[in-house]
Protein backbone atom coordinates (compact mmCIF):
# COMPACT_ATOMS: atom_id res chain seq x y z
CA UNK A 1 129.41 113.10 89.10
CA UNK A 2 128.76 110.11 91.31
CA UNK A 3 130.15 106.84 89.77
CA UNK A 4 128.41 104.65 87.93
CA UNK A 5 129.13 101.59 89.49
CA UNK A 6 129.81 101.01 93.43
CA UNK A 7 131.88 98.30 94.75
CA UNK A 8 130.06 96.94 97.02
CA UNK A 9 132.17 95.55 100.67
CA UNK A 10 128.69 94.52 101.60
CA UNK A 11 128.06 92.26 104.85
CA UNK A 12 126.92 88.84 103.27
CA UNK A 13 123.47 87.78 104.69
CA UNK A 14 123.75 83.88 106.14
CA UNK A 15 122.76 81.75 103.97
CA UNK A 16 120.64 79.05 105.39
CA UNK A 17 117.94 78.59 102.69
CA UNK A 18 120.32 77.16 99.86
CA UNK A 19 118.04 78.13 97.11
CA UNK A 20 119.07 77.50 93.90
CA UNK A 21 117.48 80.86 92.29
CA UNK A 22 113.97 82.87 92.42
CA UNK A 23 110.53 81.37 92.48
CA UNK A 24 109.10 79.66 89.53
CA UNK A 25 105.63 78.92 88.27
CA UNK A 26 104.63 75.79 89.28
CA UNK A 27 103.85 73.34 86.19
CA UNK A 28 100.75 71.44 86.37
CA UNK A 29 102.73 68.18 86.49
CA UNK A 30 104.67 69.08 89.26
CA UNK A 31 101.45 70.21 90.85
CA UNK A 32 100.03 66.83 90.26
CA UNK A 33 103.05 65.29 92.16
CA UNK A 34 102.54 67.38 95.31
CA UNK A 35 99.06 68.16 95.62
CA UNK A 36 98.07 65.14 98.49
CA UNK A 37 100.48 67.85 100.44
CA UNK A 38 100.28 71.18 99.15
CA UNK A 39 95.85 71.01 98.97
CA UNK A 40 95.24 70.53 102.74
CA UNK A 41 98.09 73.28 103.69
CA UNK A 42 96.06 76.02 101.41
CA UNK A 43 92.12 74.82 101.53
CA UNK A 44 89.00 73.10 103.19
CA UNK A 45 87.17 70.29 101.36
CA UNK A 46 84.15 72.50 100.25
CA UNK A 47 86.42 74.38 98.48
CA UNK A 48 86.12 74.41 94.90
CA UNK A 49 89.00 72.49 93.45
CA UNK A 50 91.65 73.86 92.00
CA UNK A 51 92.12 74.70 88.38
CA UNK A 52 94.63 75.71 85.27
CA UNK A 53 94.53 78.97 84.85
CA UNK A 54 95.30 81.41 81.74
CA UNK A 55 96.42 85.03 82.50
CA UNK A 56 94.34 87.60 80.41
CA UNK A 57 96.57 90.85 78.67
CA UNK A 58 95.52 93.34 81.16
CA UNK A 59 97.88 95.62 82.94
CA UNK A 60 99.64 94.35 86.05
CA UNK A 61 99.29 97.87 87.88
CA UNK A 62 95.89 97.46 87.19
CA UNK A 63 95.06 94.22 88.52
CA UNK A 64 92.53 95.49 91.10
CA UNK A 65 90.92 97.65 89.14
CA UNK A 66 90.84 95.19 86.54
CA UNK A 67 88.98 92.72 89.08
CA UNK A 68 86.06 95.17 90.45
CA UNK A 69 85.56 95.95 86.60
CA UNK A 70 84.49 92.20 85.91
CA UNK A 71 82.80 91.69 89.11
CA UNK A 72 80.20 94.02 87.54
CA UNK A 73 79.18 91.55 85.22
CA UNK A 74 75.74 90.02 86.05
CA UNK A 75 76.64 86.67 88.53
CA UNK A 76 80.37 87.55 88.40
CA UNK A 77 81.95 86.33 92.00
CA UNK A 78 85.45 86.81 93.62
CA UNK A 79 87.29 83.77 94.18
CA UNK A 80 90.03 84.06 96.08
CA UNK A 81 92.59 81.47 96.84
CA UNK A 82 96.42 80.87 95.94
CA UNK A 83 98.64 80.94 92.66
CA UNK A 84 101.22 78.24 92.99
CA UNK A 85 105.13 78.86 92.28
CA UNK A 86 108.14 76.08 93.15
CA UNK A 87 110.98 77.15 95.00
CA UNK A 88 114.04 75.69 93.71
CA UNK A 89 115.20 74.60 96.89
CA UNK A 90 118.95 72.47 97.50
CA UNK A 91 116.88 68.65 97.95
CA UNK A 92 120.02 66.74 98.96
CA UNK A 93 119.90 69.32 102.37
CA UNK A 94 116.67 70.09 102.77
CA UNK A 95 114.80 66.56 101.43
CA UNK A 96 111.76 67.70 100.05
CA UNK A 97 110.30 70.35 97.46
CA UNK A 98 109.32 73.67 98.55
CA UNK A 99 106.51 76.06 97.29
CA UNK A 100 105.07 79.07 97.37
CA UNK A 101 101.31 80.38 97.15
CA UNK A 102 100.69 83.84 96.41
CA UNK A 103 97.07 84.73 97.60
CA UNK A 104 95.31 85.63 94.09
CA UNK A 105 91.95 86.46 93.10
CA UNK A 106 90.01 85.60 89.94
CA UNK A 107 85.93 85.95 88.79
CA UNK A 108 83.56 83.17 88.48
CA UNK A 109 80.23 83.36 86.26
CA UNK A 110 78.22 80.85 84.68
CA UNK A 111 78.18 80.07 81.26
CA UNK A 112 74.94 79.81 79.03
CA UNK A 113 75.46 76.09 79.35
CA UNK A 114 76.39 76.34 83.09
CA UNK A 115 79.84 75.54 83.31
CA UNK A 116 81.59 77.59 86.40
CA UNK A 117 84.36 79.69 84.36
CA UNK A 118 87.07 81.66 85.96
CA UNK A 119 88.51 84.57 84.45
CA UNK A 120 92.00 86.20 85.13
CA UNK A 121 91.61 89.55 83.31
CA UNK A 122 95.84 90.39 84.28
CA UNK A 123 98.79 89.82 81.61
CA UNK A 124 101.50 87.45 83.37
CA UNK A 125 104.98 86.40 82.12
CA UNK A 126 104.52 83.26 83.61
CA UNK A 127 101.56 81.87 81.12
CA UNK A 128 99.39 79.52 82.96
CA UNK A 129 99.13 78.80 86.26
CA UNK A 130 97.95 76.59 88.68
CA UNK A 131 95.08 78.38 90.97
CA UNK A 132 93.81 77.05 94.04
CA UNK A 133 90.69 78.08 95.11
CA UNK A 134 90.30 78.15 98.83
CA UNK A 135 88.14 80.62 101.71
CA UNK A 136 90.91 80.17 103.88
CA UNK A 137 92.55 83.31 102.08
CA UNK A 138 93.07 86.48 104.06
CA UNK A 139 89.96 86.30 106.21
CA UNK A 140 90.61 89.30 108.06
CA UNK A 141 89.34 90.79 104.39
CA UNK A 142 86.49 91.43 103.20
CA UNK A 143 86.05 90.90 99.36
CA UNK A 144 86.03 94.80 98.76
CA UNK A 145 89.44 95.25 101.17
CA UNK A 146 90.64 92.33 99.12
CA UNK A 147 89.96 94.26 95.80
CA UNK A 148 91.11 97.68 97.10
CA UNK A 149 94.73 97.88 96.46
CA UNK A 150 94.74 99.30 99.95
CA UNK A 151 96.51 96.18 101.40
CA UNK A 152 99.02 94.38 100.81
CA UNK A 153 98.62 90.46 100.73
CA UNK A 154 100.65 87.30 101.97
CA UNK A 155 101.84 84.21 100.65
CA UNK A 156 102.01 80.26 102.50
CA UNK A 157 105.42 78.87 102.11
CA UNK A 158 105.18 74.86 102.04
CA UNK A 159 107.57 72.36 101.84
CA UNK A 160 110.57 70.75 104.82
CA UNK A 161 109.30 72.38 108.55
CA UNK A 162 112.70 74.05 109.03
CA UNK A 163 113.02 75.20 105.71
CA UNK A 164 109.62 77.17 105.98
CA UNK A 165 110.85 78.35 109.20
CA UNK A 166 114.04 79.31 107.43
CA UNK A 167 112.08 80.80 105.01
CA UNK A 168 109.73 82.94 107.30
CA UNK A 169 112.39 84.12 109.29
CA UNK A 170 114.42 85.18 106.17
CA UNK A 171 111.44 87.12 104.13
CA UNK A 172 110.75 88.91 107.44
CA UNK A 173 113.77 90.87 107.35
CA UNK A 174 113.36 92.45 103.73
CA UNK A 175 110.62 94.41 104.04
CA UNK A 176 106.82 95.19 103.71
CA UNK A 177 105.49 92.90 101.34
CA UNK A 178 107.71 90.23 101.71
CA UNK A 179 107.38 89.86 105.09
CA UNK A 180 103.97 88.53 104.87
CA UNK A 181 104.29 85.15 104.55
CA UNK A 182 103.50 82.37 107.07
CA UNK A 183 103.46 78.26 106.97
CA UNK A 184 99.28 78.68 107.04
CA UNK A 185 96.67 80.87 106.10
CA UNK A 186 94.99 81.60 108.84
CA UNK A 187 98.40 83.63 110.15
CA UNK A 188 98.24 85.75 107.23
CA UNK A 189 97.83 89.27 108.33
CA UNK A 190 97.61 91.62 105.74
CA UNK A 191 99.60 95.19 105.77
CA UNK A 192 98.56 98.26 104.76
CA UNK A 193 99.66 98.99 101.47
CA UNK A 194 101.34 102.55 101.32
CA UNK A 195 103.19 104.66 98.90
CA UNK A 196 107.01 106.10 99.52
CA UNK A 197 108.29 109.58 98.73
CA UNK A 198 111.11 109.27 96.85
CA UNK A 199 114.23 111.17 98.05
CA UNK A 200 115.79 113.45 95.35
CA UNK A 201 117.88 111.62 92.87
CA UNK A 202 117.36 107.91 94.41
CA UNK A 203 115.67 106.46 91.00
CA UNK A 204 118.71 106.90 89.43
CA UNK A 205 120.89 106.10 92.40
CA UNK A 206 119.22 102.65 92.62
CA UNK A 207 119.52 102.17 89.09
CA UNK A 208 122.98 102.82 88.83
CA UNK A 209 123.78 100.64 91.87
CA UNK A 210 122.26 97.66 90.43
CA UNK A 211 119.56 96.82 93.25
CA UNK A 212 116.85 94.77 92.31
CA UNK A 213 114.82 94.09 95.70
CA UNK A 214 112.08 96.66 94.23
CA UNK A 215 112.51 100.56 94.25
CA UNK A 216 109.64 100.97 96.71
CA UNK A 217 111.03 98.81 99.16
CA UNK A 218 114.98 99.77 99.03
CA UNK A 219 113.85 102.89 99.66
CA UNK A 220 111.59 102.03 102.65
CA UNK A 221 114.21 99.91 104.39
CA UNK A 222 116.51 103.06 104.25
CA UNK A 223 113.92 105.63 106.03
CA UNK A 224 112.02 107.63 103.10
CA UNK A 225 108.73 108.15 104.36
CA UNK A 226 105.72 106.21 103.56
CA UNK A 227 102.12 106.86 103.42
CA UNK A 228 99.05 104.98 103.12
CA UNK A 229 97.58 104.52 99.95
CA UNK A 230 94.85 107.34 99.46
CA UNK A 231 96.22 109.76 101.54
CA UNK A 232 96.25 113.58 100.53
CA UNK A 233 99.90 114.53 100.98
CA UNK A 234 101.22 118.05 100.04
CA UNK A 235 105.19 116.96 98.10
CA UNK A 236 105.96 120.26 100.32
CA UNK A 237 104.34 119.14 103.56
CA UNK A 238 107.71 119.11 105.65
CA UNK A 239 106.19 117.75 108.50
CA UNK A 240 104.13 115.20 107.02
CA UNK A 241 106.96 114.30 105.50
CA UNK A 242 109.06 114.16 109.08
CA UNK A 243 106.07 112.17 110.79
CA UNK A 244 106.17 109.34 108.08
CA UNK A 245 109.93 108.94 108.20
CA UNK A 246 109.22 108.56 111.69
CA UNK A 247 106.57 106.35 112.16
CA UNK A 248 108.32 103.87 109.40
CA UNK A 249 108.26 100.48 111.09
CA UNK A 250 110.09 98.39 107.85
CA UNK A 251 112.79 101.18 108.39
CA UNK A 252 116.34 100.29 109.46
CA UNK A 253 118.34 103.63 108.65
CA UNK A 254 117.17 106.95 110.23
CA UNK A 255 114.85 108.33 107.50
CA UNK A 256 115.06 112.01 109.52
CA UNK A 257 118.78 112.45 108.20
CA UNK A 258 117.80 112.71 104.32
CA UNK A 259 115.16 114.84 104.64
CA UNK A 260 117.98 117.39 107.10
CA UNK A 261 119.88 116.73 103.99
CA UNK A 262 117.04 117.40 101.49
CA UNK A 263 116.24 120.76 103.40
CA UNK A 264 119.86 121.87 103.44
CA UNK A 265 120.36 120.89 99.78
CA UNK A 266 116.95 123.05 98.71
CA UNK A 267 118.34 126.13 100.74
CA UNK A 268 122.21 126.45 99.78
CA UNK A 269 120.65 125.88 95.88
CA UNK A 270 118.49 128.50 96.74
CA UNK A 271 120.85 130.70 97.71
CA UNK A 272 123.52 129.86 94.89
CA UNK A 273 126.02 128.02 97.28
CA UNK A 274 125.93 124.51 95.28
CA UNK A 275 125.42 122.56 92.13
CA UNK A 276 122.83 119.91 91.34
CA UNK A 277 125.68 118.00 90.50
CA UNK A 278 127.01 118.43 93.95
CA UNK A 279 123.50 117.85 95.35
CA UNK A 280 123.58 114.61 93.12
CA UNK A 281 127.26 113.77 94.65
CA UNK A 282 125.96 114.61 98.62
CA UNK A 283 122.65 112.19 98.34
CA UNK A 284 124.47 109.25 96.46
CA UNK A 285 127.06 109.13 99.32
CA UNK A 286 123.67 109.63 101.91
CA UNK A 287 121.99 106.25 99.68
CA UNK A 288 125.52 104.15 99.77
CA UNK A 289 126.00 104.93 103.72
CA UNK A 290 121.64 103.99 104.21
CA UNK A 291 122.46 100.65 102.37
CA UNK A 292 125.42 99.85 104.35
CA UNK A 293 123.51 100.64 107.51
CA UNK A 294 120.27 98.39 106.25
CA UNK A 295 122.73 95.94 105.46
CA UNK A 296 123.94 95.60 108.15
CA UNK A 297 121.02 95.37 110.29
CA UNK A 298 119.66 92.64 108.07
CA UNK A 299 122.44 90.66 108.33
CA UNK A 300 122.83 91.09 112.38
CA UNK A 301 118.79 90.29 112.86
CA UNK A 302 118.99 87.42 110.81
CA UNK A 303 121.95 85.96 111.96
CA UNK A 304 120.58 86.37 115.69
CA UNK A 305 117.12 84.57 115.14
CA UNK A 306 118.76 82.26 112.58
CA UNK A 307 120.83 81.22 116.10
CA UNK A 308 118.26 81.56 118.29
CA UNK A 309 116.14 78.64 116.24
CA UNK A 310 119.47 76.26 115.83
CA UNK A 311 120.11 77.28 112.30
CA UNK A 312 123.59 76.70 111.34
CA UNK A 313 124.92 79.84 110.25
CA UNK A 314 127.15 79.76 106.87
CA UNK A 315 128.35 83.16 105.31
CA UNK A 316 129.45 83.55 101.77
């Protein structure tokens, strides 16, 4: 059996961003503080303005679905704009807060004595928010696109110049969705959203190993092959399978490899020649070497345009 645990001799990432831990909600007070800054970053002036919002009890997963199901509501509107977190950045180095707005959508209808009310029908951890309305949000979406789940959507990073271009550089090396992010709306350009094929035995691989980047996007980084949301994929397609692994732009280990692996694994099991416990065993040691390799890359492309922009560069 694999071990439970691995030891990782990981190449550190440099760390140029300081941060002092992840993203939190931003508190209306500190909103208060910041908003002659943060307001003209995310919205125009006809803009509605922006409001304290709190999160219904429906199902994350279903937040889209959640949204088209109240836009069916006589009047009901789509108002996009931003959900505000604070990034608990090092002040002494960079001198100023930072923040974060994740784009966000919420309905609007008028009340029998009518008052404007905006409803968030999704369950959050984070209780209320603040929400800032604002049409500068993803305009290469329509309000259906928006609502689709079929694409993935970006976040505006405010705070110190460098540290948002820290920042940018940074999330664009981890992936799919955190990659969109930009210092302005209008260079949001959403992604299409897609869905990964899990190699055999990499749930509990990642589990075991203690990652916590997202399942989805460990395994996309490492080659597994992705496909579009709402396309009709056969789980024994071989070469649909081969084309996605392929065509995986967010990869940065050779996706091909696994599925040789996954082929060779099916046969010999077929034929009596090996164990699932050795087929466990053969695609743990495949998962450690893919996460070295992304690693690695990460840490090389970030340290180059970390350089390349006059970043310091300071390694754990």
């Amino acid at each position: 059996m694999p071990p439970a645990h691995l030891q990782r001799n990981e190449t550190p990432l440099p760390d140029v961003l300081k941060l002092r831990g992840p993203p939190r909600c931003m508190s209306a007070k500190a909103f208060r503080k910041q908003k002659a800054t943060i307001l003209p970053r995310l919205r125009a002036r006809t803009d509605p303005p922006p409001r304290l919002m709190r999160p219904g009890d429906g199902a994350p997963d279903q937040w889209h679905a959640s949204l088209r199901a109240l836009l069916e509501k006589p009047g009901a509107v789509a108002v996009r704009g931003f959900r505000l977190y604070k990034l608990p950045v090092d002040l002494g180095h960079w001198g100023e807060p930072a923040w974060l707005a994740l784009t966000h959508v919420v309905i609007a209808t008028v009340s029998a004595s009518g008052n404007v009310v905006y409803d968030d029908p999704t369950a959050s951890e984070d209780g209320e928010y603040v929400f800032v309305p604002s049409d500068r949000v993803h305009s290469d979406l329509t309000t259906d696109e928006l609502l689709s789940n079929r694409w993935l959507l970006g976040s505006v990073v405010g705070g110190s110049p460098r540290f948002c271009q820290a920042f940018v550089i940074h999330e664009q090396a981890h992936g799919r969705q955190r990659s969109l992010v930009a210092t302005a709306p209008e260079e949001l350009a959403a992604k299409a959203n897609v869905f990964v094929r899990m190699m055999p035995h990499f749930m509990e691989w990642y589990r075991l190993r203690g990652y916590t980047c997202g399942m989805e996007t460990q395994a996309e980084l490492m080659g597994a092959p992705v496909f579009d949301i709402g396309a009709e994929v056969s789980e024994h397609d071989a070469l649909a399978a081969y084309n996605a692994a392929v065509c995986n732009p967010e990869a940065y280990a050779d996706g091909v490899i696994g599925l040789k692996l996954e082929l060779k694994c099916r046969q010999q099991l077929m034929r009596g020649e090996i164990t699932i416990d050795d087929v466990k065993t053969l695609f743990f040691a495949h998962f450690d070497s893919c996460a070295r390799i992304v690693r690695d890359a990460q840490a090389q492309r970030l340290t180059e345009r970390f350089q390349a922009n006059g970043f310091n560069i300071l390694c754990p």
